[in-house]
N, C-alpha and C. Protein backbone atom coordinates (compact mmCIF):
# COMPACT_ATOMS: atom_id res chain seq x y z
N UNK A 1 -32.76 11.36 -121.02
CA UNK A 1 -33.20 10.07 -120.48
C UNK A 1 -34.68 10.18 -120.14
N UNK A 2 -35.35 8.78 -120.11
CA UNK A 2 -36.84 8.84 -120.39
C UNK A 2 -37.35 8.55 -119.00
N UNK A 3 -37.90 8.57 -118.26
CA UNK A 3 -38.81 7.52 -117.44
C UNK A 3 -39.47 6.63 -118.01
N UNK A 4 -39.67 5.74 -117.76
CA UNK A 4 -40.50 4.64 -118.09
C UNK A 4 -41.72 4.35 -117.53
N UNK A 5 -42.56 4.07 -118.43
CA UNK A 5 -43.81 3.73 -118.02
C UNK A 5 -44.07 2.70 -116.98
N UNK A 6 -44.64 2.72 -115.51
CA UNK A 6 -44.70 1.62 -115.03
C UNK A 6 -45.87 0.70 -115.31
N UNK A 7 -46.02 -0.41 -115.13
CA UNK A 7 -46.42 -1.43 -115.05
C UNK A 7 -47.68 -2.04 -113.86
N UNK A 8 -48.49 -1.47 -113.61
CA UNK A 8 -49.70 -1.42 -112.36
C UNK A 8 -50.00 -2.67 -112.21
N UNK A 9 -49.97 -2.70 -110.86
CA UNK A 9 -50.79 -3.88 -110.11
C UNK A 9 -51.91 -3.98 -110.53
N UNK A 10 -52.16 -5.29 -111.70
CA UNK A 10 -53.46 -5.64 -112.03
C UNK A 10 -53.18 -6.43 -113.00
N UNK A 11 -51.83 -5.96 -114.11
CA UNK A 11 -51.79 -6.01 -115.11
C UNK A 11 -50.89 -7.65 -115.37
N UNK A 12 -51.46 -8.25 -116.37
CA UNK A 12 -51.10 -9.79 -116.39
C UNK A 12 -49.31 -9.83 -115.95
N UNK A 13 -48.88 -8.90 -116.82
CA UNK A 13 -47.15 -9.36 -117.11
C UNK A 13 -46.49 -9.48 -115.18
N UNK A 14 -47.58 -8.82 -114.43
CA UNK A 14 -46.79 -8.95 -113.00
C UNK A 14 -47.26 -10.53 -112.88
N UNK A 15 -48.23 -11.02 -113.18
CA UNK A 15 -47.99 -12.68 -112.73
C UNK A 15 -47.42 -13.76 -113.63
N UNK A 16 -46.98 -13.25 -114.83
CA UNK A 16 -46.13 -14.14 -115.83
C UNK A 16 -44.66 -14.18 -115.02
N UNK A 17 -44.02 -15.55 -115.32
CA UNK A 17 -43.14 -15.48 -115.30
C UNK A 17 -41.78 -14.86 -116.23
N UNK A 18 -40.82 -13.98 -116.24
CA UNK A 18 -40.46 -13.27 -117.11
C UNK A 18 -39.59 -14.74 -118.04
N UNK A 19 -38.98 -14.03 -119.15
CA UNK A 19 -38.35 -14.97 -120.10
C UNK A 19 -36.87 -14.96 -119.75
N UNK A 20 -35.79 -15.83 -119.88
CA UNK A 20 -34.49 -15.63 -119.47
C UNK A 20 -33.80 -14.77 -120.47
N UNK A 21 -32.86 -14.22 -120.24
CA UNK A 21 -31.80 -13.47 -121.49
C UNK A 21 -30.95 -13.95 -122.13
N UNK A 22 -30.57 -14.19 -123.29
CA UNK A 22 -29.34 -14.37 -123.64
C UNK A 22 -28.13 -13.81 -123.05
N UNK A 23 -27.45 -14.03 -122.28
CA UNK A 23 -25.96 -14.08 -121.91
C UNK A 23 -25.12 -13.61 -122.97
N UNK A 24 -25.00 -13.79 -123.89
CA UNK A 24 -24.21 -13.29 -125.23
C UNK A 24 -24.85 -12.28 -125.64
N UNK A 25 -26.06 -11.70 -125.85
CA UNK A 25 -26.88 -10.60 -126.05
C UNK A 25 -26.69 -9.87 -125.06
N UNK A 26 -26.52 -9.65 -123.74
CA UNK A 26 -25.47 -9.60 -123.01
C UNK A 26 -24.63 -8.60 -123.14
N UNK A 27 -24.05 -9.51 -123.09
CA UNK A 27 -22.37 -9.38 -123.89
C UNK A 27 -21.77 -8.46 -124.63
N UNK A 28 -22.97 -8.23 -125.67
CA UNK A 28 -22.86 -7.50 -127.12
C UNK A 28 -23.57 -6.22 -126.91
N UNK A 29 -23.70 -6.05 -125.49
CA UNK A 29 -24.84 -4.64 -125.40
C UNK A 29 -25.97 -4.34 -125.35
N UNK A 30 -26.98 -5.14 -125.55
CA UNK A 30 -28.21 -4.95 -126.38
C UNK A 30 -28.99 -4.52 -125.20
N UNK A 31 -28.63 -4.78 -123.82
CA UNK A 31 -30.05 -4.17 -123.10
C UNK A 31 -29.20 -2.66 -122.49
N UNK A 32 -28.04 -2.09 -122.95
CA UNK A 32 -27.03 -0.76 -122.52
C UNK A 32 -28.32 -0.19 -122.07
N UNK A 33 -29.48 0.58 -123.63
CA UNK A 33 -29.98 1.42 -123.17
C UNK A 33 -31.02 1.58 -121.93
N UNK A 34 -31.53 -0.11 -122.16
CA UNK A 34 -32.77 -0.12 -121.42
C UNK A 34 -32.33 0.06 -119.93
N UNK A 35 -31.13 -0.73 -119.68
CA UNK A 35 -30.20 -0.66 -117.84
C UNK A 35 -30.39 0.82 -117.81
N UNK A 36 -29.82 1.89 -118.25
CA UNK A 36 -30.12 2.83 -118.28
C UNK A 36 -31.47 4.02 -118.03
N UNK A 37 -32.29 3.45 -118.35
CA UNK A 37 -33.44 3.84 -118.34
C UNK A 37 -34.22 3.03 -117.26
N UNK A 38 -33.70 1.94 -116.72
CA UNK A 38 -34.47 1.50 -115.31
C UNK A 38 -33.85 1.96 -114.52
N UNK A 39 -32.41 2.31 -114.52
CA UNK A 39 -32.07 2.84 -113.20
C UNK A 39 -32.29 4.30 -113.02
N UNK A 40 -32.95 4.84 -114.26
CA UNK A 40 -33.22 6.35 -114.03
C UNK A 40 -34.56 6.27 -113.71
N UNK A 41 -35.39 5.74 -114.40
CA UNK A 41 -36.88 5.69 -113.57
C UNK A 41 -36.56 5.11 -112.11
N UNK A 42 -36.30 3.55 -111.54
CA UNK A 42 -35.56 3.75 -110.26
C UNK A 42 -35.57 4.98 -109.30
N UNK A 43 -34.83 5.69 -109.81
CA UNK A 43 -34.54 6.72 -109.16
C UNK A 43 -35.01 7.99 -109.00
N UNK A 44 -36.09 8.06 -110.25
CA UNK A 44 -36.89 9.33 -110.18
C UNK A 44 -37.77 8.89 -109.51
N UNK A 45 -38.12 7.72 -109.35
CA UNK A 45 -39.64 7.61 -108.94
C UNK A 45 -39.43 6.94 -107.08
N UNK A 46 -38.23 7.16 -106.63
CA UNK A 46 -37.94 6.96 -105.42
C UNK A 46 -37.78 5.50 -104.61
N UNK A 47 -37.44 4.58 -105.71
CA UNK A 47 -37.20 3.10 -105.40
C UNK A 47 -36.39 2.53 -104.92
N UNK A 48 -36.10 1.54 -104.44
CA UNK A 48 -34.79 1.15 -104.06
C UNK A 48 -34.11 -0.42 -105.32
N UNK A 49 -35.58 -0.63 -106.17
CA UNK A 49 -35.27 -1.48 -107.02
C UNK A 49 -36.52 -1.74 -108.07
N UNK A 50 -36.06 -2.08 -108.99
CA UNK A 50 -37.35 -2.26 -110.25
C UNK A 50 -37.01 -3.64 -110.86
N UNK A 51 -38.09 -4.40 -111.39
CA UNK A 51 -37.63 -5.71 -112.01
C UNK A 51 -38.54 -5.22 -113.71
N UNK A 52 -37.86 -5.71 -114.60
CA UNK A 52 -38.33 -5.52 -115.98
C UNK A 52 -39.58 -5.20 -116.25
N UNK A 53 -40.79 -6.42 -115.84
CA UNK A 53 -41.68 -6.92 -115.90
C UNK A 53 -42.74 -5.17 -115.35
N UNK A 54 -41.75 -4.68 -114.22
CA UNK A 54 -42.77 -3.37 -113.95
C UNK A 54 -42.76 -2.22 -114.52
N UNK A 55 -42.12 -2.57 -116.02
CA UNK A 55 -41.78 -1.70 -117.04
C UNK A 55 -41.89 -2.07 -118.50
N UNK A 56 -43.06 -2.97 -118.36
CA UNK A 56 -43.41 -4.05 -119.44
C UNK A 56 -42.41 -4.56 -120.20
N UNK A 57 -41.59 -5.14 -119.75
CA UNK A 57 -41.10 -5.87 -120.41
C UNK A 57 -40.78 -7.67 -119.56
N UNK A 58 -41.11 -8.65 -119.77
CA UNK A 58 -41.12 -9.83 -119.40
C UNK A 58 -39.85 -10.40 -119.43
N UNK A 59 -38.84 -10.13 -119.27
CA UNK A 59 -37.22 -10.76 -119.19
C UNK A 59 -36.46 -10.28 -117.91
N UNK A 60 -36.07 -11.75 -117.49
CA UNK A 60 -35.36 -11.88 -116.38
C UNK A 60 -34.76 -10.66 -116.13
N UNK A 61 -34.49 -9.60 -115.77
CA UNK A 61 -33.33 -8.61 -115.29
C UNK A 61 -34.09 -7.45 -114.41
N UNK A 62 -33.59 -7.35 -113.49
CA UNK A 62 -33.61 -5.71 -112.50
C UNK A 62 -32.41 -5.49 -112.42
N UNK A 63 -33.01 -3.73 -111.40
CA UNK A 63 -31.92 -3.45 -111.15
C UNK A 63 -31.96 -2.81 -109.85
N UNK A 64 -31.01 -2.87 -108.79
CA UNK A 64 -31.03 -2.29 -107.08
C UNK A 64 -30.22 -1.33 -107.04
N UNK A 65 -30.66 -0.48 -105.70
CA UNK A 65 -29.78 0.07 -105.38
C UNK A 65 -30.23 0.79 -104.17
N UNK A 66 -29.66 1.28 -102.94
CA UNK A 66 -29.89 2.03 -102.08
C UNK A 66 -29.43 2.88 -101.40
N UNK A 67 -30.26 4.17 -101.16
CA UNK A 67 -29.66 5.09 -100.49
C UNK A 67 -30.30 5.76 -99.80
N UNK A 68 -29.74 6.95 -98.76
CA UNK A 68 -31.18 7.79 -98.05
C UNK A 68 -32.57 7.96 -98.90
N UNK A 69 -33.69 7.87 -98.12
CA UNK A 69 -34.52 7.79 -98.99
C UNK A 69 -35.76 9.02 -97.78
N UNK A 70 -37.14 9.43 -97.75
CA UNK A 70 -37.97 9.61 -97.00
C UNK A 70 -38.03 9.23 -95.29
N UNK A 71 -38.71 7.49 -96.30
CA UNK A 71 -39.24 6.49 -95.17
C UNK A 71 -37.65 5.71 -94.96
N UNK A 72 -36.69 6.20 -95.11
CA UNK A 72 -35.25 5.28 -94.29
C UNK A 72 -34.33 6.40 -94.92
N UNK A 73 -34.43 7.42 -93.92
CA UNK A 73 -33.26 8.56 -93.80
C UNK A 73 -31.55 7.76 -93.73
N UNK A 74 -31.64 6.71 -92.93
CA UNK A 74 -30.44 6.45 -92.45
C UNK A 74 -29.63 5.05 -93.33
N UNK A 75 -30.24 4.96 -94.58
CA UNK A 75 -29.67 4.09 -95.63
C UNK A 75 -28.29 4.03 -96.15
N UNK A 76 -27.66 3.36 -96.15
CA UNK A 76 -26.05 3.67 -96.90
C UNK A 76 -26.43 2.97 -98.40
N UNK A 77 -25.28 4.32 -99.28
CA UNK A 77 -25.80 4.31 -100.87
C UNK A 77 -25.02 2.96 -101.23
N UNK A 78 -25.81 1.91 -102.08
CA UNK A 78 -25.28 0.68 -102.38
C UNK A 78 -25.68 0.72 -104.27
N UNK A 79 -24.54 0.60 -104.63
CA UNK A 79 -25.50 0.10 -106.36
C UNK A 79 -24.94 1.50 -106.79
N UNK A 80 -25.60 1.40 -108.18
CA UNK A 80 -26.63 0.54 -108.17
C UNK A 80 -25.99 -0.74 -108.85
N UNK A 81 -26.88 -2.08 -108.82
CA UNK A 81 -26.08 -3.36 -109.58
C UNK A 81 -27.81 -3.68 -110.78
N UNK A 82 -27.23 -4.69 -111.28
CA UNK A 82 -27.82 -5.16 -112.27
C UNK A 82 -27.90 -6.57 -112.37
N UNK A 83 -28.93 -7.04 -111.75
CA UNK A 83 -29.18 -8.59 -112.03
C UNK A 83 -29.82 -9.06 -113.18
N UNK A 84 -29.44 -10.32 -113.85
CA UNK A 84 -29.46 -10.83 -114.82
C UNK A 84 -29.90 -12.02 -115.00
N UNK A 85 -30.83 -12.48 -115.23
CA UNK A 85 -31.01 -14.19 -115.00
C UNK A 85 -30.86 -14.76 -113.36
N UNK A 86 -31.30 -14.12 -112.35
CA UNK A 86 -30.57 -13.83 -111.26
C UNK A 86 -31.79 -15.80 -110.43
N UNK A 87 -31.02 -16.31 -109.47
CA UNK A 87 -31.56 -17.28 -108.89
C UNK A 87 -31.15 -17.04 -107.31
N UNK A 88 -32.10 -17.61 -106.73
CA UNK A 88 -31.65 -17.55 -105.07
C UNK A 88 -31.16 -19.43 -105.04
N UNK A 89 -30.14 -19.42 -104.30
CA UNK A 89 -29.08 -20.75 -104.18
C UNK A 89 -29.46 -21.17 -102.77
N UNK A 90 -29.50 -19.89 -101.96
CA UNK A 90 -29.96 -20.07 -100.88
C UNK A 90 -30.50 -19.15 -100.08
N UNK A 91 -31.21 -19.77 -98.87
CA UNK A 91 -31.90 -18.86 -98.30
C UNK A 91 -31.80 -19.27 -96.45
N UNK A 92 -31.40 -18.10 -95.98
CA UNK A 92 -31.49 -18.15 -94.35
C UNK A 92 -32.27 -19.22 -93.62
N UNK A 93 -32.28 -19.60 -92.41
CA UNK A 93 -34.17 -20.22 -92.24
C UNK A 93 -34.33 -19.27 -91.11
N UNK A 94 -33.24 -18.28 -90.83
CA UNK A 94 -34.21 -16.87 -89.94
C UNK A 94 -35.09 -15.92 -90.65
N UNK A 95 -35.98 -15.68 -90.61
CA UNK A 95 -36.76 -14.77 -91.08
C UNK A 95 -36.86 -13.46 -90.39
N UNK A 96 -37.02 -12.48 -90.97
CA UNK A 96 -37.40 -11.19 -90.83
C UNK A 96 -38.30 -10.59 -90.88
N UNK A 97 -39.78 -10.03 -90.16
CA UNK A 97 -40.97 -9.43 -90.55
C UNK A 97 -40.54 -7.55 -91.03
N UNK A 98 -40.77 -7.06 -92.30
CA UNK A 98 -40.37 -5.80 -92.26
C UNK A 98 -41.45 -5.29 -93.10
N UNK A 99 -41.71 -3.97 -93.30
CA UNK A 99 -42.30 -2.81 -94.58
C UNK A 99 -41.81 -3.02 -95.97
N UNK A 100 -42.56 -3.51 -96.77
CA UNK A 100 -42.15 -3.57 -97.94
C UNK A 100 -43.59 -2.29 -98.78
N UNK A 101 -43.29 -2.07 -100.10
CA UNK A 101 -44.01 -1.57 -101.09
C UNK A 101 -43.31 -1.60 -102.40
N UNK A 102 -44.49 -1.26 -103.46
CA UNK A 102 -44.11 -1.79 -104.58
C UNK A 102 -44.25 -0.69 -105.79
N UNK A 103 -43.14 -0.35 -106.43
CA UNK A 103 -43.37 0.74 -107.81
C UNK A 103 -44.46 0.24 -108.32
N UNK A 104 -45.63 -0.89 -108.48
CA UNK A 104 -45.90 -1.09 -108.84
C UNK A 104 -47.43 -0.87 -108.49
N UNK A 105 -47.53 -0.10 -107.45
CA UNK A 105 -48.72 0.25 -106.84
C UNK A 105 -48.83 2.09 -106.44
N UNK A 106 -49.31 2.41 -107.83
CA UNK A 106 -49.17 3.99 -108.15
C UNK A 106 -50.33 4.39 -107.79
N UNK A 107 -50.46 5.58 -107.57
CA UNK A 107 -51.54 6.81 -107.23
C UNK A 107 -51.34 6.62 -105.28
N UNK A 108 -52.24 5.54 -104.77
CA UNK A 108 -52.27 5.72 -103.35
C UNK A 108 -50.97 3.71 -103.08
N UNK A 109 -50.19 4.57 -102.78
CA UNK A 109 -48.89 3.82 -102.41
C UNK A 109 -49.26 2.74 -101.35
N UNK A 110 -49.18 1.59 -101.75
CA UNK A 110 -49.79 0.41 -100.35
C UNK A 110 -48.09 0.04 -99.69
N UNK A 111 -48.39 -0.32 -98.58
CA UNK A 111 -47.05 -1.53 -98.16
C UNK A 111 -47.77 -2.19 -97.11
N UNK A 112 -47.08 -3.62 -96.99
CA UNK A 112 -47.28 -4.05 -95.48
C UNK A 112 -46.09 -4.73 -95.28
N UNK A 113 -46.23 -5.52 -94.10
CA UNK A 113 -45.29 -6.48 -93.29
C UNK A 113 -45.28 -7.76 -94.28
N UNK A 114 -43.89 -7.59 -94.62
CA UNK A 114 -43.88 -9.36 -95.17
C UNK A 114 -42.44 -10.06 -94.91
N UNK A 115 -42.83 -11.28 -94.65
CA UNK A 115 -41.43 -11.85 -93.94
C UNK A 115 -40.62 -12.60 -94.96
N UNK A 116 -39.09 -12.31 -94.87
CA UNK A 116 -38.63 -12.64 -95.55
C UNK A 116 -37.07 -13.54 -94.86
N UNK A 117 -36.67 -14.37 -95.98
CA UNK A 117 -35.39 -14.86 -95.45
C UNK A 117 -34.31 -13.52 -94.93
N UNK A 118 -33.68 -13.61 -93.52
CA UNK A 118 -32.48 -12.58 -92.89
C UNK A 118 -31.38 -12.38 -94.09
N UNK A 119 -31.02 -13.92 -94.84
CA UNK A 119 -29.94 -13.67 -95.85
C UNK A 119 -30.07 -14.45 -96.61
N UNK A 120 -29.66 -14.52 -97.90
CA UNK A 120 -29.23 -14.94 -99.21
C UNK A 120 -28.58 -15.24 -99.71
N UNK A 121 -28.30 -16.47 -100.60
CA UNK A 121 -27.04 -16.51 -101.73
C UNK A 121 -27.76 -16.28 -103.02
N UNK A 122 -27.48 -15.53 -103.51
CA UNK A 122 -27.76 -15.17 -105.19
C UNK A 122 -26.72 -15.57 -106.19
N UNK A 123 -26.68 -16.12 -107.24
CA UNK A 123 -26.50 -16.87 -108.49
C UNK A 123 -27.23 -15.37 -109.66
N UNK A 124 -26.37 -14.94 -110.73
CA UNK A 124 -26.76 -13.84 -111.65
C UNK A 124 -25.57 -13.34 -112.16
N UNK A 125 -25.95 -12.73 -113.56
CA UNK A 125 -25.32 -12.27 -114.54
C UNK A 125 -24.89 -10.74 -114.28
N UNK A 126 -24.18 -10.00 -114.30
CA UNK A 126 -24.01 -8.83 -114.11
C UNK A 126 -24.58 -7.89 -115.91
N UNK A 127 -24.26 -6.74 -115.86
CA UNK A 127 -24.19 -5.83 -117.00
C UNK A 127 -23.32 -6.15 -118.38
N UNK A 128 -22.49 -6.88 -117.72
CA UNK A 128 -21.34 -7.40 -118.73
C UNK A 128 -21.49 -8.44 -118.84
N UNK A 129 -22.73 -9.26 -118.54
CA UNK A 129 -22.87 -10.72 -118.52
C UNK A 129 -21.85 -12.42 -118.03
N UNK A 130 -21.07 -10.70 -116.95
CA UNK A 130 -20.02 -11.51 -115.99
C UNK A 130 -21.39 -12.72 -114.92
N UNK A 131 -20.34 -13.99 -114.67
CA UNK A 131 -21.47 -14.17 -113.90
C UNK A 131 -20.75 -14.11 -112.22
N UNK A 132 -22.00 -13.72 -111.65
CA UNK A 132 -21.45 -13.10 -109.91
C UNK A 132 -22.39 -14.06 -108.92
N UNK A 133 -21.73 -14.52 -107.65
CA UNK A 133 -22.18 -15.02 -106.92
C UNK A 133 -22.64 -13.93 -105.46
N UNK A 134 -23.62 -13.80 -104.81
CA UNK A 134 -23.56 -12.78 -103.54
C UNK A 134 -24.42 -13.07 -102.64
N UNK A 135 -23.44 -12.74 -101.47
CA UNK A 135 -24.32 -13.19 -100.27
C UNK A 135 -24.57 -12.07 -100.03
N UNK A 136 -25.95 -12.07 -99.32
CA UNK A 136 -26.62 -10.13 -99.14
C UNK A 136 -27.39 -10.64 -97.63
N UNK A 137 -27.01 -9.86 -97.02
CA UNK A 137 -28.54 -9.87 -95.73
C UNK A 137 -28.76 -8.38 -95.60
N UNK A 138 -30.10 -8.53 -94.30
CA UNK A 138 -30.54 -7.21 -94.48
C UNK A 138 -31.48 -6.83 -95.03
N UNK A 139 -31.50 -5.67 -95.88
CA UNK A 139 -32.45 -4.75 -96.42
C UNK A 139 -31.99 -5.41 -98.15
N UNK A 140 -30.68 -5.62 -98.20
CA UNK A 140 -30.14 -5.90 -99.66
C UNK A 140 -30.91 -7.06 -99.52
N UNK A 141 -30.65 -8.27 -98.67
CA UNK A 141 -31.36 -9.57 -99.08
C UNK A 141 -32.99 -9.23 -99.87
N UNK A 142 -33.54 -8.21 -98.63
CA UNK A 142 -34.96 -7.68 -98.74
C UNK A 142 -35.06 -7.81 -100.16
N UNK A 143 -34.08 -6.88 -100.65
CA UNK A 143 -34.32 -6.36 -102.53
C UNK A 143 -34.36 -7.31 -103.13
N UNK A 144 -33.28 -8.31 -103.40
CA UNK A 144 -33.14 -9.32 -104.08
C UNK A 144 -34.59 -10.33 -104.03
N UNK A 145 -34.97 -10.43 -103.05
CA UNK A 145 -36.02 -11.62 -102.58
C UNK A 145 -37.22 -10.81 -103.48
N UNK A 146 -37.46 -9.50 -103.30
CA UNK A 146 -38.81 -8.84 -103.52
C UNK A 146 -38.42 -9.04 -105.20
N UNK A 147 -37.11 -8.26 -106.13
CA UNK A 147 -36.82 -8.55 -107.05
C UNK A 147 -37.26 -9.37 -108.05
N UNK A 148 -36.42 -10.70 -107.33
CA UNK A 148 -36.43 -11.70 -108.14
C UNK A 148 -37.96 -12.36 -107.84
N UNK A 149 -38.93 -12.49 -107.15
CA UNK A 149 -39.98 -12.64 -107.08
C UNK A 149 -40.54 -11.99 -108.13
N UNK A 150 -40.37 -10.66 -108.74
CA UNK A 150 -41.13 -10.14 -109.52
C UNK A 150 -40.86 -10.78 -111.12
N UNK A 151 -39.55 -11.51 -110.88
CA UNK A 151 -39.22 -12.12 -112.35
C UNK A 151 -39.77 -13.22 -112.44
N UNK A 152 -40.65 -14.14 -110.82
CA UNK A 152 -41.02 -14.99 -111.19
C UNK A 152 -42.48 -15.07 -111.20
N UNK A 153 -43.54 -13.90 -111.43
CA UNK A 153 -44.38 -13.61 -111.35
C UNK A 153 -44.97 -13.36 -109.82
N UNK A 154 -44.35 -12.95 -108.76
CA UNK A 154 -44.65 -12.76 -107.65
C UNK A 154 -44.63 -11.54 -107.62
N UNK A 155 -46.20 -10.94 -106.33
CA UNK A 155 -45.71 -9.54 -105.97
C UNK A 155 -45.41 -9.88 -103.96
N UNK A 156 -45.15 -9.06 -103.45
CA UNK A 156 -44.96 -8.89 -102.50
C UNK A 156 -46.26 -9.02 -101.75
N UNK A 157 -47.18 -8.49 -101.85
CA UNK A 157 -48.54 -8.74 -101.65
C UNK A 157 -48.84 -10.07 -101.29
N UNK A 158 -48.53 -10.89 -102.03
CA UNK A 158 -48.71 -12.52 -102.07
C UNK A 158 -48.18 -13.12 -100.84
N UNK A 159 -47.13 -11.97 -100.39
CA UNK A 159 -46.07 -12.98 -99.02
C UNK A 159 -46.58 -12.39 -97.97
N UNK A 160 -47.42 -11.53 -97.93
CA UNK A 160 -48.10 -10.53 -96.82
C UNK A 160 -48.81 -11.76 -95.77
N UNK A 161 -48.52 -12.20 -94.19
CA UNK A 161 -49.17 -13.03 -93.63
C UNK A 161 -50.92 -12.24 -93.01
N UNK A 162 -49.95 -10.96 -92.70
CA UNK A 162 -50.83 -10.22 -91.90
C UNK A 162 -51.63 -9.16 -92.81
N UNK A 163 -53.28 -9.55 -93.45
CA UNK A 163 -52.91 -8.32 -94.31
C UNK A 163 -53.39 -6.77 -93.39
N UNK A 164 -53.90 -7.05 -92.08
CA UNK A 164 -54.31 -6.05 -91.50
C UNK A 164 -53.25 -4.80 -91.53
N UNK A 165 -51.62 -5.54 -91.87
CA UNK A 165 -50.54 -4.50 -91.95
C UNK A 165 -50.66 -3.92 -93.07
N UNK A 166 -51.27 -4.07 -93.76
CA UNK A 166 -51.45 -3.12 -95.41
C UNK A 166 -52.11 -1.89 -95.04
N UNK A 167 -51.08 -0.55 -95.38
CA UNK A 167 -51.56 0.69 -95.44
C UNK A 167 -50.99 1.48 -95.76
N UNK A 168 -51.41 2.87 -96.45
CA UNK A 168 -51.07 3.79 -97.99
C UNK A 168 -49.23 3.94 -96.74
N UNK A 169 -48.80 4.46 -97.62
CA UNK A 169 -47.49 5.62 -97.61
C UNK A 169 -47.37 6.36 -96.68
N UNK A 170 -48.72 7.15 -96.67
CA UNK A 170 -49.02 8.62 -95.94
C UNK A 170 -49.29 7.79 -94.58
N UNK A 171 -50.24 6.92 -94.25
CA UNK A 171 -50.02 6.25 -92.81
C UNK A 171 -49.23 5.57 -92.47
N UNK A 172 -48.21 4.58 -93.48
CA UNK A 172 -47.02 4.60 -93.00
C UNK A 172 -46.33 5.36 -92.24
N UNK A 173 -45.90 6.92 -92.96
CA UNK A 173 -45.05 7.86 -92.63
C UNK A 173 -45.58 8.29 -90.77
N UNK A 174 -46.83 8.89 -90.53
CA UNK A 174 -47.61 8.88 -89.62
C UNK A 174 -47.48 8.56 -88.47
N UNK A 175 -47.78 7.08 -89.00
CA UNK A 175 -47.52 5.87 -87.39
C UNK A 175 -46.54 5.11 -87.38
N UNK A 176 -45.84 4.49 -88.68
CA UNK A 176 -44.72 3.98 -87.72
C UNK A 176 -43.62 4.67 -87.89
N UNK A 177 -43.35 5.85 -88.82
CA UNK A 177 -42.37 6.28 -88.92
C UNK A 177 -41.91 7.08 -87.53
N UNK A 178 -42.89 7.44 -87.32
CA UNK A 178 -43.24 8.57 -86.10
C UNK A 178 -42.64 8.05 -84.94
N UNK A 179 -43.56 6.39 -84.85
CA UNK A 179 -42.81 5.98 -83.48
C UNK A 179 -41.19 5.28 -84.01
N UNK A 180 -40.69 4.92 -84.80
CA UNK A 180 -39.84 4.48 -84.82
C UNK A 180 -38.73 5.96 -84.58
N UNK A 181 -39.09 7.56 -85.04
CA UNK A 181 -38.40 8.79 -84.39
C UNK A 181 -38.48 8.66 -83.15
N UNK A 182 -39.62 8.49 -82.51
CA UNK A 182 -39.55 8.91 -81.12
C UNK A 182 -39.11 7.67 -80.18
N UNK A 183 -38.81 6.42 -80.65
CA UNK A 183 -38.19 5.89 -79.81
C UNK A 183 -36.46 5.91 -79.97
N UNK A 184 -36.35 6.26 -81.26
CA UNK A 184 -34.32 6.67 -81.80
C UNK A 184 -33.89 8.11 -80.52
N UNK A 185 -35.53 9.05 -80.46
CA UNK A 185 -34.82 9.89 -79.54
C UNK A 185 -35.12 9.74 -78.02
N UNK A 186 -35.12 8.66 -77.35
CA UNK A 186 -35.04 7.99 -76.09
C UNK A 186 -33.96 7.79 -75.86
């Protein structure tokens, strides 16, 4: 199995909107290998989700999944799943301010605070081009929202209110990881 080349913040295909899939193409297999090969880059490269587009290719589909990771020791393993033509139906009107970052921002790793709907209804095709309805909150909503944004030419960046919260990985880990340890051991 290959890794895949990612897709850098700069590059047009992150602000195109991706193309939809055939459902019957689908059906018949045709993206087996590629699912395969995003959820192994996914996972080598320490993600919790990838959308097509950050693997040059412009068609509706990612794929999630989560588990212990670095920066969120205390994750339960979910996935991985495979969205397909995927739509948000609905959206919370509580919002959430949290840490996001993006596979898509290689060498010095950015994230900041971006707020997102608490929960979700998602509309999408599965692997088998079953179609699935799901309500997600949480960290899962998180994925889906950041996701499917990327299929519609959105990065995360874009939803950032505050950008003073933008900073590498390594000061992530630092300062808030640090205090978020030392207040778990209070």
């Amino acid at each position: 199995m290959k890794v895949l080349t990612r897709t850098e913040f700069g590059n047009p295909i992150l602000r195109a909107k991706a193309k939809p899939i055939s459902i019957a193409s689908v059906k018949k297999g045709a993206y087996k290998t590629f699912i395969k090969e995003m959820i192994y880059t996914m996972r080598r490269v320490g993600g919790v989700g990838i959308a097509a587009p950050q693997v040059g290719k412009s068609i509706q589909l990612a794929v999630m999944e989560t588990r212990p990771t670095d920066t969120r020791p205390d994750l339960e393993h979910r996935g991985p799943i495979i969205i397909i033509n995927p739509r948000i139906v609905m959206y919370s009107p509580a919002k959430k301010n949290d840490w996001e970052g993006c596979l898509s921002f290689q060498g010095t790793h950015v994230g900041g605070i971006v707020p997102r709907s608490s929960s979700v209804t998602v509309e999408y095709h599965n692997e088998k081009g079953e179609k699935v309805t799901e309500k997600a909150s949480g960290l899962w909503a998180r994925i889906f929202q950041h996701e499917i944004d990327h299929l519609q030419g959105i990065t995360y960046i874009d939803r950032i209110k505050d950008v003073k919260t933008i900073m590498t990985t390594k000061e992530y880990k630092k300062r808030v990881l640090k205090k978020k340890s030392a207040s778990k051991a209070r």
